[in-house]
N, C-alpha and C. Protein backbone atom coordinates (compact mmCIF):
# COMPACT_ATOMS: atom_id res chain seq x y z
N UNK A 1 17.60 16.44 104.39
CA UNK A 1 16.84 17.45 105.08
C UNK A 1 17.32 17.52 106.51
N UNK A 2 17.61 18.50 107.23
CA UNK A 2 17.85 18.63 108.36
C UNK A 2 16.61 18.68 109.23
N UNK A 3 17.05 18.00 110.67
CA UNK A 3 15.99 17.33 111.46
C UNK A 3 15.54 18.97 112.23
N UNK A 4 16.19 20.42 112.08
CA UNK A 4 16.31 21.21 112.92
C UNK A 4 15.47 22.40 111.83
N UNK A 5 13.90 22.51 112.35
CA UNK A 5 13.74 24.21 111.61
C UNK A 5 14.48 25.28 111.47
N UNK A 6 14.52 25.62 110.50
CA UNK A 6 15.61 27.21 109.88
C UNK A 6 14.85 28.09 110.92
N UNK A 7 16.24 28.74 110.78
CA UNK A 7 16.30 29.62 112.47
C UNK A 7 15.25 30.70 112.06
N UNK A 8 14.43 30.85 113.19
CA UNK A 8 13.33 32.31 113.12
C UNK A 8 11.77 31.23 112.71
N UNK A 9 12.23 29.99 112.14
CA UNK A 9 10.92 29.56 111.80
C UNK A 9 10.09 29.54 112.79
N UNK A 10 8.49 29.41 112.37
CA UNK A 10 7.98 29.64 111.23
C UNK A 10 8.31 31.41 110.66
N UNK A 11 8.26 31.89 109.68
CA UNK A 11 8.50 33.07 109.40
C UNK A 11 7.70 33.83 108.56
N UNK A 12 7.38 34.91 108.32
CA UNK A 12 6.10 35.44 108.00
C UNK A 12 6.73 35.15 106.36
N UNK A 13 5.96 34.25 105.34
CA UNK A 13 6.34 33.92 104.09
C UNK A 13 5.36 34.79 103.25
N UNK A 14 4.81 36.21 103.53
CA UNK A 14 3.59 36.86 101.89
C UNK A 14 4.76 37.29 101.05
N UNK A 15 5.96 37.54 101.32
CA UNK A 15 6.54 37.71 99.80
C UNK A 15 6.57 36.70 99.18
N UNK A 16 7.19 35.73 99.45
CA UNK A 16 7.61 34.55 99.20
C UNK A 16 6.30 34.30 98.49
N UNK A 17 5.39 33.97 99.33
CA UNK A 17 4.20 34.05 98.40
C UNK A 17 3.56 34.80 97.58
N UNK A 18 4.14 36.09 97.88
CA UNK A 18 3.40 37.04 96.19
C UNK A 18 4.48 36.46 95.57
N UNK A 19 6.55 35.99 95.44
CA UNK A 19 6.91 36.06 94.43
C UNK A 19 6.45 34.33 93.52
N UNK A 20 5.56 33.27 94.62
CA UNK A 20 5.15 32.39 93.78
C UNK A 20 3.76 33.18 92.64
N UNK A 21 3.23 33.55 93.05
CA UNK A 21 1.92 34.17 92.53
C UNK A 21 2.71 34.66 91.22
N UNK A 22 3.53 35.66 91.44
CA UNK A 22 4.46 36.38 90.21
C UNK A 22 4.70 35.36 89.13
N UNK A 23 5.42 34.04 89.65
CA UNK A 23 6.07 33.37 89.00
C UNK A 23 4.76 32.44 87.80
N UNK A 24 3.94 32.30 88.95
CA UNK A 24 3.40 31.49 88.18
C UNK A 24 2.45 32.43 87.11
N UNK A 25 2.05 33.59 87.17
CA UNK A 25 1.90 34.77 85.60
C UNK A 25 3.21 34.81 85.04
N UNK A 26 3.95 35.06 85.03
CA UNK A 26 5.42 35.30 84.04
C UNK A 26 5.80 33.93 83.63
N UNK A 27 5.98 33.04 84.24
CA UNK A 27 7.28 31.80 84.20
C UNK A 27 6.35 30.48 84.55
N UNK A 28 5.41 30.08 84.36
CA UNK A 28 4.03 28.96 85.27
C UNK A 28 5.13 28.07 84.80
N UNK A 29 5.79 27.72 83.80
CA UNK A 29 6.18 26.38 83.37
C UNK A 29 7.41 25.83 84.56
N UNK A 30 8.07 27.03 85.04
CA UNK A 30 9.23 26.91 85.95
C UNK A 30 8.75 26.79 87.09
N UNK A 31 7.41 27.12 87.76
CA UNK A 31 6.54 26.62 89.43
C UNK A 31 7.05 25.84 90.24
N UNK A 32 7.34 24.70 89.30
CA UNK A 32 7.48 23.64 89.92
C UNK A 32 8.83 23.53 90.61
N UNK A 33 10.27 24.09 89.70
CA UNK A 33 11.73 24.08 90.27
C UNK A 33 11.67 24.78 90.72
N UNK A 34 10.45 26.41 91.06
CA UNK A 34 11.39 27.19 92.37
C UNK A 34 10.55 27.14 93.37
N UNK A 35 9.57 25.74 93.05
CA UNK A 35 9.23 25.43 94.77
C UNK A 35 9.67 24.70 95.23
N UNK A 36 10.79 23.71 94.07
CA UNK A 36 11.67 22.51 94.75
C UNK A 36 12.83 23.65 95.43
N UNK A 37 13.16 24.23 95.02
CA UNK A 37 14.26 24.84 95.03
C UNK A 37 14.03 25.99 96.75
N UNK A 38 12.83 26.75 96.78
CA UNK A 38 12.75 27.18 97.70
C UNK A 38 12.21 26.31 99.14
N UNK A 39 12.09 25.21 98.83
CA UNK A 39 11.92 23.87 99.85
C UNK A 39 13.44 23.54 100.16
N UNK A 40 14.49 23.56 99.22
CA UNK A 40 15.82 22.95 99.56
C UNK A 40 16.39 23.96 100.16
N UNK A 41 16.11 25.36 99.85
CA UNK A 41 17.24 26.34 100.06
C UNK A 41 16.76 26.70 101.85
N UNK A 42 15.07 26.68 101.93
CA UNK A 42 15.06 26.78 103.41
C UNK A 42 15.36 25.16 104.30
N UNK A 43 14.79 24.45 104.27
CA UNK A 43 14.93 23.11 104.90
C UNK A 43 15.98 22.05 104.73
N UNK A 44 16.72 22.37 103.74
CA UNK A 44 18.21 21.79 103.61
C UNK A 44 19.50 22.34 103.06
N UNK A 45 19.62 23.80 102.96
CA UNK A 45 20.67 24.32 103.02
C UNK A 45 20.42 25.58 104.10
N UNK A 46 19.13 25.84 105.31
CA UNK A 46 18.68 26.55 106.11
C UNK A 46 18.87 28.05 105.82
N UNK A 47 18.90 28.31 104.62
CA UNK A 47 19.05 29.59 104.37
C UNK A 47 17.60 30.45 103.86
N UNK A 48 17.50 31.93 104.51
CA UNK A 48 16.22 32.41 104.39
C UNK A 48 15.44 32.32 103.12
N UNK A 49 14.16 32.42 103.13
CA UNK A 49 13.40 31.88 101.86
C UNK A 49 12.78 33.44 101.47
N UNK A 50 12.26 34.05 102.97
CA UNK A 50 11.33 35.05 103.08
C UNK A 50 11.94 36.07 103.39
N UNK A 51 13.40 36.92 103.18
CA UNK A 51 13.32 38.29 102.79
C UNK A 51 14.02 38.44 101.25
N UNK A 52 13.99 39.37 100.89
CA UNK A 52 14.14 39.77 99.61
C UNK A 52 15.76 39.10 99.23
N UNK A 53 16.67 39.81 99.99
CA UNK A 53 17.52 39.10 99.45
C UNK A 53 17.43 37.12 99.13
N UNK A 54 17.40 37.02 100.52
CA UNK A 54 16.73 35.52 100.13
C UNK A 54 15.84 34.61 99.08
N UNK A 55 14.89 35.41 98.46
CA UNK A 55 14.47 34.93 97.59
C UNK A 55 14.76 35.15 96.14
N UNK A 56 15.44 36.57 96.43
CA UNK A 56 15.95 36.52 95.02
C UNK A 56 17.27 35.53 94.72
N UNK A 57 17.87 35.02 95.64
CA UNK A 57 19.06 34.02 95.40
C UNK A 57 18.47 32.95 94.70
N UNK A 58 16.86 32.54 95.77
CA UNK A 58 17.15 31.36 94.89
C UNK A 58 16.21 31.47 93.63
N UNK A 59 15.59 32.51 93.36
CA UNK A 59 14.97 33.04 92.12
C UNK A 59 16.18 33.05 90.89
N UNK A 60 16.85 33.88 91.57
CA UNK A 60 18.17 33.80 90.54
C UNK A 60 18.64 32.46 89.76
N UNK A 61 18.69 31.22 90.37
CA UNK A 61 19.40 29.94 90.35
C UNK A 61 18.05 28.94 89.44
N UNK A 62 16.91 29.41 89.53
CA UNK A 62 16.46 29.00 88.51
C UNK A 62 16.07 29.53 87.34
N UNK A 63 15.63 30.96 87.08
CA UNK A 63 15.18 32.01 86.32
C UNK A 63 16.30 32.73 85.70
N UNK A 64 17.49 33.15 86.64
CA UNK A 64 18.47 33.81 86.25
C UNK A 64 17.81 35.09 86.79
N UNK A 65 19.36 36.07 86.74
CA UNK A 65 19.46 37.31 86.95
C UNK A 65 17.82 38.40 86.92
N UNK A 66 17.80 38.74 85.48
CA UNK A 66 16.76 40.16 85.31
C UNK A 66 15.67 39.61 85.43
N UNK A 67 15.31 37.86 85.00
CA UNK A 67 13.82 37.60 85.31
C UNK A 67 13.47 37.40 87.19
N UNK A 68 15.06 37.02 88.05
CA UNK A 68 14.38 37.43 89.27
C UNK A 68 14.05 38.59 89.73
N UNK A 69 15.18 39.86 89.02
CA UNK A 69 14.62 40.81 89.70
C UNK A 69 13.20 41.23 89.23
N UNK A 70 12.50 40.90 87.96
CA UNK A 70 11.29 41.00 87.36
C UNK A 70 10.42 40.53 88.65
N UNK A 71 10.49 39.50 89.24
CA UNK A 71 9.61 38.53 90.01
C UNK A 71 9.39 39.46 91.24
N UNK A 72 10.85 39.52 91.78
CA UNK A 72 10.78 40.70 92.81
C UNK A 72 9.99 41.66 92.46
N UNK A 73 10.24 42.69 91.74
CA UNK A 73 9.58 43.70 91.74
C UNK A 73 8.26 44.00 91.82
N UNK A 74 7.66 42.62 90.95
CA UNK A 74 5.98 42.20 90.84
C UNK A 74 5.46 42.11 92.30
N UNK A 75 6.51 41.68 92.95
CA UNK A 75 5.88 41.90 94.72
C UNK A 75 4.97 42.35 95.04
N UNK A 76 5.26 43.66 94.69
CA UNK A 76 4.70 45.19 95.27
C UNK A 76 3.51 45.11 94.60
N UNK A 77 3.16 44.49 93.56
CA UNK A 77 2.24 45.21 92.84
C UNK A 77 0.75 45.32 93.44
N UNK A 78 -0.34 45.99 92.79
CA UNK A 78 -1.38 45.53 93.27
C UNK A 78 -2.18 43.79 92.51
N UNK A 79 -1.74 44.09 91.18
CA UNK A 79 -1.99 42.50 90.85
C UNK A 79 -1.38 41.73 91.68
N UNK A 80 -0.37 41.20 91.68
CA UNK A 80 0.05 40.31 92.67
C UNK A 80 -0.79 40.15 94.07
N UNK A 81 -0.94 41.26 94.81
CA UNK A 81 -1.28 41.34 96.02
C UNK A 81 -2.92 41.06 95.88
N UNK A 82 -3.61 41.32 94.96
CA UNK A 82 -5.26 40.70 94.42
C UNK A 82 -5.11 39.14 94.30
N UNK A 83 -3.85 38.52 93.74
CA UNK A 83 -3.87 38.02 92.96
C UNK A 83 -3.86 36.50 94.47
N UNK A 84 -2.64 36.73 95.36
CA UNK A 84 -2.37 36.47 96.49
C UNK A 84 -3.79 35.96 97.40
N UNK A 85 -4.37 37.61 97.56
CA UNK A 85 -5.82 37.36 98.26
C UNK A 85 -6.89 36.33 97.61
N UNK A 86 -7.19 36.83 96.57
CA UNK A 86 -7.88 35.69 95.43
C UNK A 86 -7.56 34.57 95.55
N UNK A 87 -6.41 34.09 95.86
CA UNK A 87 -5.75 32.62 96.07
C UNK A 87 -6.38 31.94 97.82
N UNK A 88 -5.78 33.13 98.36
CA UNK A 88 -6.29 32.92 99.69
C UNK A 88 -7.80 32.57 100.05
N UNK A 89 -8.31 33.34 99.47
CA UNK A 89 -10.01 33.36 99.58
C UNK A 89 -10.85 32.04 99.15
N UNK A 90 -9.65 32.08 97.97
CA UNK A 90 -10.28 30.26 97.63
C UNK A 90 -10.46 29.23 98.39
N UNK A 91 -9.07 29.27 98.72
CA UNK A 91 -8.60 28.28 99.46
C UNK A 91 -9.09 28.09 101.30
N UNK A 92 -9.45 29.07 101.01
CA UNK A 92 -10.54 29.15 102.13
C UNK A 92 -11.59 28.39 102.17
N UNK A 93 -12.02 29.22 101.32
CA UNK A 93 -13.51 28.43 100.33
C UNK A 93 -13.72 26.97 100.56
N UNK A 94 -12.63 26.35 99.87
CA UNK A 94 -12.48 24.89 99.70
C UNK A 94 -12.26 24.25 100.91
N UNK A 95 -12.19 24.82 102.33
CA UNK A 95 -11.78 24.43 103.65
C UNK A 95 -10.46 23.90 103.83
N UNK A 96 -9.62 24.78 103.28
CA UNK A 96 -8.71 24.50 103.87
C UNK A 96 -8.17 25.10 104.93
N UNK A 97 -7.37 24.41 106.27
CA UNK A 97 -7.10 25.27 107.09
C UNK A 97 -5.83 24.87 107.47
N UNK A 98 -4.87 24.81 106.50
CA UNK A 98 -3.30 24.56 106.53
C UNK A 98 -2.99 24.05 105.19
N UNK A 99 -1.54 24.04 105.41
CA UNK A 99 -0.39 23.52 104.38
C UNK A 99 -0.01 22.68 103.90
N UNK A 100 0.44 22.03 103.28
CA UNK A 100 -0.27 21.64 102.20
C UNK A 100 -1.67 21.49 101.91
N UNK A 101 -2.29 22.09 100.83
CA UNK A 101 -3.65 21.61 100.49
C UNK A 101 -3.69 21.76 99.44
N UNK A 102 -4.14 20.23 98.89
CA UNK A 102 -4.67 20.07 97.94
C UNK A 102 -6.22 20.08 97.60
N UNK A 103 -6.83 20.55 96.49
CA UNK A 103 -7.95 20.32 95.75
C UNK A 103 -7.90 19.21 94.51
N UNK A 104 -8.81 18.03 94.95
CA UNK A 104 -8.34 16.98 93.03
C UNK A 104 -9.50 16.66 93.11
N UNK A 105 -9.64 17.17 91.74
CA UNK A 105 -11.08 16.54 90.64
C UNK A 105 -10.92 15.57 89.90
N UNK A 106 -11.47 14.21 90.67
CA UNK A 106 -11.14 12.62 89.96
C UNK A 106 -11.86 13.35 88.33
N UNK A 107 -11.60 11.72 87.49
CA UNK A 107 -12.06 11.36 86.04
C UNK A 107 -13.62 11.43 85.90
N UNK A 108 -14.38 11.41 87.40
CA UNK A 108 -16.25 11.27 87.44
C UNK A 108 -16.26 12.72 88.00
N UNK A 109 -15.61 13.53 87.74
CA UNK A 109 -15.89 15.08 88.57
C UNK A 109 -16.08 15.46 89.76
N UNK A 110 -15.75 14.46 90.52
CA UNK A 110 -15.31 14.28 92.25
C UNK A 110 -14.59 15.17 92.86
N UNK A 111 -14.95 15.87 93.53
CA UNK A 111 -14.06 17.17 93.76
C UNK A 111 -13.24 16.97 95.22
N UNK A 112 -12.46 16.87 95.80
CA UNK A 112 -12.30 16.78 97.14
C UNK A 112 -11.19 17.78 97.86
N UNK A 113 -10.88 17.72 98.59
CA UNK A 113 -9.90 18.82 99.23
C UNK A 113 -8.82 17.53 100.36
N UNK A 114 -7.52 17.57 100.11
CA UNK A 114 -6.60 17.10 100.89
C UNK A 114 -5.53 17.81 101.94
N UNK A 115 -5.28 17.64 103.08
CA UNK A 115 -4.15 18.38 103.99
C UNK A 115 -3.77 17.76 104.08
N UNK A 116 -1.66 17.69 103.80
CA UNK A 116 -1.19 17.51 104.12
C UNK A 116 -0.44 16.34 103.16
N UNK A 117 1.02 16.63 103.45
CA UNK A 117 2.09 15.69 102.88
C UNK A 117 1.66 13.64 103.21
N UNK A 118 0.88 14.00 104.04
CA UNK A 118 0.79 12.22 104.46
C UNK A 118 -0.44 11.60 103.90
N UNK A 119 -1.37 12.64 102.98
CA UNK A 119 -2.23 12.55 102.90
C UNK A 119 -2.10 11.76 100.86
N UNK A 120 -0.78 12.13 100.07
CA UNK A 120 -0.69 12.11 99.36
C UNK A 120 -1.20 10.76 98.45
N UNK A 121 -0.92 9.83 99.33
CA UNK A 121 -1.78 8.41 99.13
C UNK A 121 -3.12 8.41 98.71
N UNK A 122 -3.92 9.19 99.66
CA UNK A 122 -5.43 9.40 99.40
C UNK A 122 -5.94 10.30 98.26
N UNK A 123 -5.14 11.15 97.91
CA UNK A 123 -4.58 12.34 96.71
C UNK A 123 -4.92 11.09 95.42
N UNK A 124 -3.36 10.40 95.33
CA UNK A 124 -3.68 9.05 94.09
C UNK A 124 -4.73 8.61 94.12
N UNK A 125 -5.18 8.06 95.66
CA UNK A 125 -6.64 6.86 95.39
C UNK A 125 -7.77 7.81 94.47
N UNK A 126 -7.93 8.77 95.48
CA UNK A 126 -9.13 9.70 94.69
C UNK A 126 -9.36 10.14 93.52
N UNK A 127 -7.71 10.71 92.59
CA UNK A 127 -7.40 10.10 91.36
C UNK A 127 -7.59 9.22 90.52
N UNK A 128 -7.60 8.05 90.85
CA UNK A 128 -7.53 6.45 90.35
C UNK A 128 -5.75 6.53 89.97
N UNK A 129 -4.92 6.86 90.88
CA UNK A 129 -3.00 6.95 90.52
C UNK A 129 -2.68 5.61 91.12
N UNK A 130 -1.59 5.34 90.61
CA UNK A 130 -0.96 3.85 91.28
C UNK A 130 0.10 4.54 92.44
N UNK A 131 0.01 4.14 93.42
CA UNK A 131 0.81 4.61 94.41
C UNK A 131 1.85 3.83 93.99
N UNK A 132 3.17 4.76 94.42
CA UNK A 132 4.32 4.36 94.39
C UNK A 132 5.12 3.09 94.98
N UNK A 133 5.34 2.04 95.37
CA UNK A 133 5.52 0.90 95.81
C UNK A 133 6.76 0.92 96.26
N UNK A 134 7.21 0.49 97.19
CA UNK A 134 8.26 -0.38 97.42
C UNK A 134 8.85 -1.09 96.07
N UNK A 135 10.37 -0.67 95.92
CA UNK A 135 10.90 -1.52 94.50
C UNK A 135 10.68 -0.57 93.58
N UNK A 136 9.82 0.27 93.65
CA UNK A 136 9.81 1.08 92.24
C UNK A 136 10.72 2.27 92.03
N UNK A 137 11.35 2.44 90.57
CA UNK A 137 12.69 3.41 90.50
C UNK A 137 11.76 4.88 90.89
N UNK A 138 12.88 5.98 91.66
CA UNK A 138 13.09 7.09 91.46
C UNK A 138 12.16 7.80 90.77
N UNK A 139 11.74 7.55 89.32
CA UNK A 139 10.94 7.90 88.21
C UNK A 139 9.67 7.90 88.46
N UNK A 140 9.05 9.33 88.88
CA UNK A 140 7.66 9.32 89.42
C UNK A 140 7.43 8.63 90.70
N UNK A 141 8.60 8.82 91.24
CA UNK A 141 7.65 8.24 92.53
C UNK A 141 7.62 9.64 93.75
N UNK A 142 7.54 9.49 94.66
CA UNK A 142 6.96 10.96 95.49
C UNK A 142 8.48 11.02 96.25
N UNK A 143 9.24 12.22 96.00
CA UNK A 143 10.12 12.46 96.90
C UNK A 143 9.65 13.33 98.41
N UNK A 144 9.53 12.78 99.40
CA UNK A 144 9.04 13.46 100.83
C UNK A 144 9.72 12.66 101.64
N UNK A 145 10.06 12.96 102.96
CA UNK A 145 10.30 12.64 104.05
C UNK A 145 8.91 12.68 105.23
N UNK A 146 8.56 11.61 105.70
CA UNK A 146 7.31 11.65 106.16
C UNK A 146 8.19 10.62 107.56
């Protein structure tokens, strides 16, 4: 990861975020690689995330060709853009007031709300998860730079 924010950051990201919204109605099973993927392409290969061309590159590289331009196009829509707000509104709801946030409902129906990448520890405890240790392989353990 480079120690230097991609140039223009922070940058206004609602496409970026309607084309996650898109993705996850069309493609939910793939979520997960084109948010690894749009994390690498802005913060370690510094290339734009948030205009169109930009996202369709790296839409392309996991989805392929016609399903990014599918994703794109859903942009515009008004679902998407409900779909976006609805997300927003929640997450409101739940107090969040930044990025990362999590919501986790332990095994006793414990509901809680987490901010933030450093917070991920407290994420497991509240869970009942085994935090990742020192010594332990690659395999499930949390890739972040903190």
């Amino acid at each position: 990861m480079d120690k230097q924010m991609p140039e223009g950051f922070p940058y206004n990201t609602i496409l970026t975020q309607r084309g996650l919204c898109a993705v996850t109605l069309k493609y939910p099973e793939r979520l997960e690689e084109v948010i690894a993927a749009l994390f690498r392409y802005s913060f370690v290969e510094r290339q734009a995330i948030h205009t169109s061309d930009g996202l369709l590159s790296v839409l392309v590289t996991i989805l392929g060709q016609s399903e990014a331009e599918e994703i794109l196009g859903m942009c515009s829509s008004d679902v998407i853009k409900k779909l976006l707000l609805a997300n927003t509104s929640e997450a409101l709801a739940e107090g969040s007031f930044g990025l990362p946030w999590y919501v986790a409902t332990n095994s006793q129906g414990q509901k809680e709300g987490f901010w933030g990448f450093d917070h991920l520890a407290q994420v497991a405890d509240h869970l009942g998860l085994q935090r990742p240790t020192p010594g332990m392989t690659n395999e499930g353990g949390w890739r972040a730079l903190l």
